[in-house]
PDB file of N, CA and C in Angstrom:
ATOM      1  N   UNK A   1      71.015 102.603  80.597  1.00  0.00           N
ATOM      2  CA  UNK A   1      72.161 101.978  81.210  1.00  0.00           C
ATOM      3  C   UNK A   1      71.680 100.854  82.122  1.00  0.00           C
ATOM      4  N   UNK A   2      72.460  99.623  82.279  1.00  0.00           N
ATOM      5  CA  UNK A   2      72.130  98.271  82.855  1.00  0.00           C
ATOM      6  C   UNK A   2      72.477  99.094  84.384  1.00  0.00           C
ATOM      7  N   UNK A   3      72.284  97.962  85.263  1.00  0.00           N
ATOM      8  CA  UNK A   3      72.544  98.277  86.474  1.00  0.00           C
ATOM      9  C   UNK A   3      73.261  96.912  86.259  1.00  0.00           C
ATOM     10  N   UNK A   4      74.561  96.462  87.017  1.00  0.00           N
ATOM     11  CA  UNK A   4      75.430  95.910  87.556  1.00  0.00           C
ATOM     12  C   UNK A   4      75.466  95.509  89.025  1.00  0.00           C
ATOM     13  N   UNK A   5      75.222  94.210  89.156  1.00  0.00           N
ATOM     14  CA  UNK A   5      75.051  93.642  90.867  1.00  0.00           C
ATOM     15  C   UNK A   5      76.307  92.562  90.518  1.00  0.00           C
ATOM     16  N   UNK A   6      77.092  93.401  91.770  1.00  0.00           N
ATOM     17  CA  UNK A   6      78.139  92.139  92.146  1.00  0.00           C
ATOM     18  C   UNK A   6      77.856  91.459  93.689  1.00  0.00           C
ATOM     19  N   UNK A   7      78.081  90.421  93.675  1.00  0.00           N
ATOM     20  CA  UNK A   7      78.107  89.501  95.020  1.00  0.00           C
ATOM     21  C   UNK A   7      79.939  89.340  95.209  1.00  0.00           C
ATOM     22  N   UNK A   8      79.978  89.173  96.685  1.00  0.00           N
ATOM     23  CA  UNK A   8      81.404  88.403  97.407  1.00  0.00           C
ATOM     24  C   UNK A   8      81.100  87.399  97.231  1.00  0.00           C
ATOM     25  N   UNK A   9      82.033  85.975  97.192  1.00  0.00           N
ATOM     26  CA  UNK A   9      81.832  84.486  97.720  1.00  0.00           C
ATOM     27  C   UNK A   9      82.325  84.852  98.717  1.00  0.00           C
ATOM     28  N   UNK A  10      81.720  84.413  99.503  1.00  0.00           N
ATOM     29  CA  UNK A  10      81.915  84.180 101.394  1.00  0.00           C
ATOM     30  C   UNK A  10      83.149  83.616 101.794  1.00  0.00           C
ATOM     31  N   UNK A  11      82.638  81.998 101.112  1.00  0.00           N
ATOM     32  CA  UNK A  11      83.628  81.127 101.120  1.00  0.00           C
ATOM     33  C   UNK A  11      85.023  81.488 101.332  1.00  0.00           C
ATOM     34  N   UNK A  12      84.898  81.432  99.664  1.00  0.00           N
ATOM     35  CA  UNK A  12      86.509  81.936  98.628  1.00  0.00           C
ATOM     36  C   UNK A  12      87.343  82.854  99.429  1.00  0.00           C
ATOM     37  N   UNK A  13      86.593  84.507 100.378  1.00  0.00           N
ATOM     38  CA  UNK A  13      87.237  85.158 101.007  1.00  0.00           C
ATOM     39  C   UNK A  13      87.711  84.497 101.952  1.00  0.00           C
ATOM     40  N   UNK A  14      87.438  83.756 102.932  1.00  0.00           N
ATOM     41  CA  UNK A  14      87.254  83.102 104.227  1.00  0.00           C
ATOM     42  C   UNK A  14      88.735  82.366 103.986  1.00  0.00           C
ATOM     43  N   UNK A  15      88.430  81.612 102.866  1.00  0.00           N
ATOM     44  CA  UNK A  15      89.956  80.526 102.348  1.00  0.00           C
ATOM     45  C   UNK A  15      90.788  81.486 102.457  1.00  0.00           C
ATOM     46  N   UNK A  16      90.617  82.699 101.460  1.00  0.00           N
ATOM     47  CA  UNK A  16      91.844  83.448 101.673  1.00  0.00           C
ATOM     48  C   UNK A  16      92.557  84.378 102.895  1.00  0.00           C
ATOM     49  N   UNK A  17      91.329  84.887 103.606  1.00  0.00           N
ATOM     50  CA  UNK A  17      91.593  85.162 104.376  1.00  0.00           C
ATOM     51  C   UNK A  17      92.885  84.127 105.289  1.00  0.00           C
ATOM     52  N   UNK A  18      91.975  82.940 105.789  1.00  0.00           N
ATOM     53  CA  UNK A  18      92.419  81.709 106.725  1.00  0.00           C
ATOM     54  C   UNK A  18      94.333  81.783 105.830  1.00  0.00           C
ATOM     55  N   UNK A  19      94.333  81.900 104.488  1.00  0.00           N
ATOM     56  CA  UNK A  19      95.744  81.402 103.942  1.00  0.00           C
ATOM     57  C   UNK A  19      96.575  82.863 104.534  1.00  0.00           C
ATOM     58  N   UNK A  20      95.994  83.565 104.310  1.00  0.00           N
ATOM     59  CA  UNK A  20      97.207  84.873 104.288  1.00  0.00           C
ATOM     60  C   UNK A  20      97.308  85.024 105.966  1.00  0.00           C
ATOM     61  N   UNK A  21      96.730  84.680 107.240  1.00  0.00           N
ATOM     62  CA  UNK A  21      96.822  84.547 108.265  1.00  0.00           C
ATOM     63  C   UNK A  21      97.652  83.549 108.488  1.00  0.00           C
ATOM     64  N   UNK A  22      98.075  82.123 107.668  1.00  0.00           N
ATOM     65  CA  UNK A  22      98.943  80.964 108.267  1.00  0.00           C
ATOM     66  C   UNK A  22     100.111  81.948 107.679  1.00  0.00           C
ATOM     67  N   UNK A  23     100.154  83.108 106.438  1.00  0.00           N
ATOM     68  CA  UNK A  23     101.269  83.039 105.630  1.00  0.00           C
ATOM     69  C   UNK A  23     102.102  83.807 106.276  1.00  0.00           C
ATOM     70  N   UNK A  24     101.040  85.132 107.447  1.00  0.00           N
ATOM     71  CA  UNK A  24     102.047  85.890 108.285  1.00  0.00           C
ATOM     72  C   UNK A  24     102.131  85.719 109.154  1.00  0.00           C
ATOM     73  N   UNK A  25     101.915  84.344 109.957  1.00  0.00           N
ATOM     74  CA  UNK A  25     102.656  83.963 111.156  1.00  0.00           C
ATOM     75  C   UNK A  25     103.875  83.175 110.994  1.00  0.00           C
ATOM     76  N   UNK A  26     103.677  82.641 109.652  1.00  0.00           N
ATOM     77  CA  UNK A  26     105.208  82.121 108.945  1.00  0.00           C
ATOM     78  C   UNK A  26     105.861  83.195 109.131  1.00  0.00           C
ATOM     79  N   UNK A  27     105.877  84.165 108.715  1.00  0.00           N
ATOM     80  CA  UNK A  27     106.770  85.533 108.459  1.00  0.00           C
ATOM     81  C   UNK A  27     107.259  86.128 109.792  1.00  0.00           C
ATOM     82  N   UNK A  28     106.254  85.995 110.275  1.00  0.00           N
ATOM     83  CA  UNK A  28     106.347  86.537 111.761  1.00  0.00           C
ATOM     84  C   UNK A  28     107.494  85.465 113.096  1.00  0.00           C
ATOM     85  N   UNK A  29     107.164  84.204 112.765  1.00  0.00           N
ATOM     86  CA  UNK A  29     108.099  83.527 113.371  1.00  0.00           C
ATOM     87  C   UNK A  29     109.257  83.857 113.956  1.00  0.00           C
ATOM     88  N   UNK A  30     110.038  84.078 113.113  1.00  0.00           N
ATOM     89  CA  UNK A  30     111.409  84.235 113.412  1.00  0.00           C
ATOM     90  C   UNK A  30     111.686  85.274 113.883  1.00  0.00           C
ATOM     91  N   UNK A  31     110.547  86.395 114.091  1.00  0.00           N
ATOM     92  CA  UNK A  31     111.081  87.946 114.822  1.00  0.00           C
ATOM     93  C   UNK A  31     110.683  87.033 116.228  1.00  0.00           C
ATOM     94  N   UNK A  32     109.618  86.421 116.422  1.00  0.00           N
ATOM     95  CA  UNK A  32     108.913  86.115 117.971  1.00  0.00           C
ATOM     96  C   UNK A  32     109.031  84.481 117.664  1.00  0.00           C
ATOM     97  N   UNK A  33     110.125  84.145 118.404  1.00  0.00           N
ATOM     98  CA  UNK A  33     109.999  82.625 118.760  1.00  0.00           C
ATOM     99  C   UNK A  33     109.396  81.806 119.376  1.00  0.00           C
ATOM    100  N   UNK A  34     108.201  82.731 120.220  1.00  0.00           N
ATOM    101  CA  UNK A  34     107.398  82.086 120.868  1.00  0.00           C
ATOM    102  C   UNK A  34     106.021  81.493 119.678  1.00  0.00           C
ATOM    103  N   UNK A  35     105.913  81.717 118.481  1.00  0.00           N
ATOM    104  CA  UNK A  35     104.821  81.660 117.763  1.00  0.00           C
ATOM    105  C   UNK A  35     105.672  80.071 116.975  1.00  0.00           C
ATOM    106  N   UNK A  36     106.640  79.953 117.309  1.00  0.00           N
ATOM    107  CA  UNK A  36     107.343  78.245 116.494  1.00  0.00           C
ATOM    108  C   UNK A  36     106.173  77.207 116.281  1.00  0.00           C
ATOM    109  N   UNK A  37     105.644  77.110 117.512  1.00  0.00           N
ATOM    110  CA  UNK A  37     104.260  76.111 117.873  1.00  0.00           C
ATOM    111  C   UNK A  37     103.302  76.394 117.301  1.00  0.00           C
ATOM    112  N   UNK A  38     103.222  77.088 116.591  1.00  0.00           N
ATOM    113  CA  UNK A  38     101.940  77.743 115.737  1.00  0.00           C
ATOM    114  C   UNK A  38     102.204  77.476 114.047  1.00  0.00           C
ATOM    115  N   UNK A  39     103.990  77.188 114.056  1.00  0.00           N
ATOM    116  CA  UNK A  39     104.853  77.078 112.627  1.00  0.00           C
ATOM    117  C   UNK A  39     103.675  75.873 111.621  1.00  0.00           C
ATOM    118  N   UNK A  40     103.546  74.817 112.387  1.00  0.00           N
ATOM    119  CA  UNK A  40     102.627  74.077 111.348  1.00  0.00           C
ATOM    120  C   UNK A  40     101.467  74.302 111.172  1.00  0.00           C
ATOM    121  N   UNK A  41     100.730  74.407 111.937  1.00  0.00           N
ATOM    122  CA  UNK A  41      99.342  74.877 111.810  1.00  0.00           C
ATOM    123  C   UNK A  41      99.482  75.803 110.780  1.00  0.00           C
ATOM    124  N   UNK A  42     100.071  77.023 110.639  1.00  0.00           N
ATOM    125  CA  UNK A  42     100.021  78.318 110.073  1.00  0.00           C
ATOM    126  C   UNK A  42     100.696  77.840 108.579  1.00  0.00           C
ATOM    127  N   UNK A  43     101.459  76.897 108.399  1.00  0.00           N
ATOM    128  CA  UNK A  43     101.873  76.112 107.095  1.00  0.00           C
ATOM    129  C   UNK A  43     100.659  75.349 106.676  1.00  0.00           C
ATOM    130  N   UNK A  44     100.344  74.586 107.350  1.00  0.00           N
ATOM    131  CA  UNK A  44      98.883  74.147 107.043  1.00  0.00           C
ATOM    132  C   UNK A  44      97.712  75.057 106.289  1.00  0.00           C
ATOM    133  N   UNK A  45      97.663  76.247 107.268  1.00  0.00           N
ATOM    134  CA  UNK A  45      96.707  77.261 106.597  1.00  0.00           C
ATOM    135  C   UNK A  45      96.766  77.777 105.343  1.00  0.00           C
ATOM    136  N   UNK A  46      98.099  78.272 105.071  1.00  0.00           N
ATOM    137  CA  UNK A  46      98.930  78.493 104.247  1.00  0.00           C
ATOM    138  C   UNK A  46      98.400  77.907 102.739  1.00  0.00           C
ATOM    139  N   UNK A  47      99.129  75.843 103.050  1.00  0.00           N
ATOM    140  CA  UNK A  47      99.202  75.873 101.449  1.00  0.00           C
ATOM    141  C   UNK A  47      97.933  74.895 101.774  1.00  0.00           C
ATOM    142  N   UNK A  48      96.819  74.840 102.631  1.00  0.00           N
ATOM    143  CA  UNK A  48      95.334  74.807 102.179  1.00  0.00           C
ATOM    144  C   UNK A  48      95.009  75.580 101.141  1.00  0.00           C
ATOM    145  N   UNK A  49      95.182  76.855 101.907  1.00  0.00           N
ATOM    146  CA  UNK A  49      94.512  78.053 100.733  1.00  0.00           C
ATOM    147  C   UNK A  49      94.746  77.775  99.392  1.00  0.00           C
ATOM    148  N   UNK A  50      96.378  77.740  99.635  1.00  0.00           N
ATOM    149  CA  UNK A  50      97.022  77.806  98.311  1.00  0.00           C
ATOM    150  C   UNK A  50      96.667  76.729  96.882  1.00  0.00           C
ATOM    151  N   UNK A  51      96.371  75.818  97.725  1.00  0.00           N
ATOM    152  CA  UNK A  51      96.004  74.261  96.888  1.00  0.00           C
ATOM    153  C   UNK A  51      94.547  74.673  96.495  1.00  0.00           C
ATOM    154  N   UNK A  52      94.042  75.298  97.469  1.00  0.00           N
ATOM    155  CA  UNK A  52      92.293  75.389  96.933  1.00  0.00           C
ATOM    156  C   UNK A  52      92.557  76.189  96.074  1.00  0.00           C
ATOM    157  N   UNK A  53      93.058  77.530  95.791  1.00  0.00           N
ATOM    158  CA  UNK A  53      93.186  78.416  94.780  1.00  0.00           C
ATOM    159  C   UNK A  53      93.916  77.508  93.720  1.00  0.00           C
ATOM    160  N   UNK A  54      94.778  77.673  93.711  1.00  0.00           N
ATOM    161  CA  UNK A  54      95.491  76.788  92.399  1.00  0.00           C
ATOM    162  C   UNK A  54      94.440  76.093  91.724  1.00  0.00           C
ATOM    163  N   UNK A  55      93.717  74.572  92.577  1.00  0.00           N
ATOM    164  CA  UNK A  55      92.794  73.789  92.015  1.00  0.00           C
ATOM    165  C   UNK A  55      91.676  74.103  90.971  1.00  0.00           C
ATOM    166  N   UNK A  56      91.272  75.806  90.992  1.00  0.00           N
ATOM    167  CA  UNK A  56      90.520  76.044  90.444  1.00  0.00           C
ATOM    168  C   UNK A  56      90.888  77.381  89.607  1.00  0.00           C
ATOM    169  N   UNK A  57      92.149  77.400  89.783  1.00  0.00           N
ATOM    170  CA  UNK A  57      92.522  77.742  88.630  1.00  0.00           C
ATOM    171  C   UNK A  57      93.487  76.751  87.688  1.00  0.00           C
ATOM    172  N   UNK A  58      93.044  75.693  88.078  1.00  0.00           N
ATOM    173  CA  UNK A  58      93.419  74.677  86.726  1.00  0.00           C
ATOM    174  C   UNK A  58      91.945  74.079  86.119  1.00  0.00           C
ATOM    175  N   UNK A  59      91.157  74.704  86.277  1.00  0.00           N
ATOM    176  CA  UNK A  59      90.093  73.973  85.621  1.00  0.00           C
ATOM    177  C   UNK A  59      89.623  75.439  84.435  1.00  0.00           C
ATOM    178  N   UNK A  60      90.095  76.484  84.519  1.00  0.00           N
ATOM    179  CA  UNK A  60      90.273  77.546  83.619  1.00  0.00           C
ATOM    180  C   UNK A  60      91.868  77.938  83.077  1.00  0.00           C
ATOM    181  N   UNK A  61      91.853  78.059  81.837  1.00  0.00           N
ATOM    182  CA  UNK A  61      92.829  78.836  81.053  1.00  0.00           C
ATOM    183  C   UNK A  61      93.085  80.495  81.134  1.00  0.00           C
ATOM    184  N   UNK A  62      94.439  81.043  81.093  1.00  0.00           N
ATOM    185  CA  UNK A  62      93.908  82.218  80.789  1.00  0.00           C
ATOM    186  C   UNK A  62      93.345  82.740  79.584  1.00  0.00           C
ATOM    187  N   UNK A  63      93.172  82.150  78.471  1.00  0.00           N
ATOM    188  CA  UNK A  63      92.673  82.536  77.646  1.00  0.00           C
ATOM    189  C   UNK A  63      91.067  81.998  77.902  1.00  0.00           C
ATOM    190  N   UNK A  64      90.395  81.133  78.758  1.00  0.00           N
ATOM    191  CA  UNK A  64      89.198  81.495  78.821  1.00  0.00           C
ATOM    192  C   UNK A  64      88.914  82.300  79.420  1.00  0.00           C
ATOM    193  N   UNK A  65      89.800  82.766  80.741  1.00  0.00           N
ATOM    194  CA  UNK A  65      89.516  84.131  80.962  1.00  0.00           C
ATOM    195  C   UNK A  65      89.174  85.280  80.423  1.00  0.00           C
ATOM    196  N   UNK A  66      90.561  85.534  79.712  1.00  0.00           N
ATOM    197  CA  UNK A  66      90.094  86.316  78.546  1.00  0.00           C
ATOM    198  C   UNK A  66      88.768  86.275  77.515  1.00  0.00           C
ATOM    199  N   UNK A  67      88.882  85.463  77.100  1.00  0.00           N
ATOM    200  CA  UNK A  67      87.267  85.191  76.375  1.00  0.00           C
ATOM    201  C   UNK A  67      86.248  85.800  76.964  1.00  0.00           C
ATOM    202  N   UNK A  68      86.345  85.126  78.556  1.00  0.00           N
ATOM    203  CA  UNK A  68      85.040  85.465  79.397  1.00  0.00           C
ATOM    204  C   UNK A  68      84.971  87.166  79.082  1.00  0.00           C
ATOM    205  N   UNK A  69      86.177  87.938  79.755  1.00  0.00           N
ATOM    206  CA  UNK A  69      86.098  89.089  79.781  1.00  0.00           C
ATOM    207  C   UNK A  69      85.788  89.529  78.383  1.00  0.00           C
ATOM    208  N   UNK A  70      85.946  89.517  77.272  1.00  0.00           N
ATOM    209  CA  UNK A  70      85.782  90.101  76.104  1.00  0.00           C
ATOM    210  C   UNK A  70      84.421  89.531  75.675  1.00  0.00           C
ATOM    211  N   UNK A  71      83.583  88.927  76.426  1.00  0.00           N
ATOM    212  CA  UNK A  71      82.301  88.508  75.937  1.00  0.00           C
ATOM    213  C   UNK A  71      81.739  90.030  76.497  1.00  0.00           C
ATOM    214  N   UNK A  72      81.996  89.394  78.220  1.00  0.00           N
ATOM    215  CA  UNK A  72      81.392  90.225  79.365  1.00  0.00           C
ATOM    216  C   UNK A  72      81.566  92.314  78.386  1.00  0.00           C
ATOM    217  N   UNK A  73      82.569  92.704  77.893  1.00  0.00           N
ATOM    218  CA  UNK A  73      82.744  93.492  77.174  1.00  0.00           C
ATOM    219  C   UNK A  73      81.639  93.920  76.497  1.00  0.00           C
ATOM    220  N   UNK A  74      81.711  92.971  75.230  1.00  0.00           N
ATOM    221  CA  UNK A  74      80.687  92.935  74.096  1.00  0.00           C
ATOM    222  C   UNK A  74      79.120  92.800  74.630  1.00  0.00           C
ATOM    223  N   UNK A  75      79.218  92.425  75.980  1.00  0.00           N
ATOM    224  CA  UNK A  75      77.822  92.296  75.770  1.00  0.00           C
ATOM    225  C   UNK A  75      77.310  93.434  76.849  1.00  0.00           C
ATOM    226  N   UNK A  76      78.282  94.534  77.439  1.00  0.00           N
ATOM    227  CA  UNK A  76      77.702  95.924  77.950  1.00  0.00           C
ATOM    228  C   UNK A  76      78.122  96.679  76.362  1.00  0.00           C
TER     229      UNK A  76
END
C-alpha cells in the first residue's frame, strides 16, 4: 500500500478564511449597528475572496476535474 501525503495551501485557506470573516460581519450588521463602518471593508473581504476563487476556477472545467479524479483513481 502507497502512503498518501496531503499538504494545506496556506494561502488559499487565509483567502478564505479573510472572505467568510467580511461575509459574517455582512450578516451580522443589521443585528449590531454599530459594525455599519466595518459594512465596506467586510464587502471588500468578501468578494476579494470570492473573485480569487471564481478566477481559478475558470481556468478548470468540471469535467477536468473529473478526469483529474478518475486518473487520480486509476492510478491507486
Amino acid at each position: 500500500m502507497t502512503a498518501v501525503a496531503y499538504s494545506l495551501n496556506r494561502v488559499t485557506v487565509g483567502i478564505l478564511f479573510l472572505g467568510a470573516c467580511g461575509a459574517i460581519l455582512l450578516l451580522l450588521w443589521p443585528l449590531f449597528p454599530s459594525l455599519l463602518g466595518l459594512a465596506p471593508l467586510a464587502a471588500l473581504m468578501a468578494f476579494t475572496a470570492w473573485f480569487l476563487v471564481a478566477a481559478r476556477l475558470r481556468t478548470s472545467s468540471p469535467q477536468d476535474y473529473l478526469d483529474d479524479l478518475a486518473a487520480d483513481l486509476d492510478h491507486h
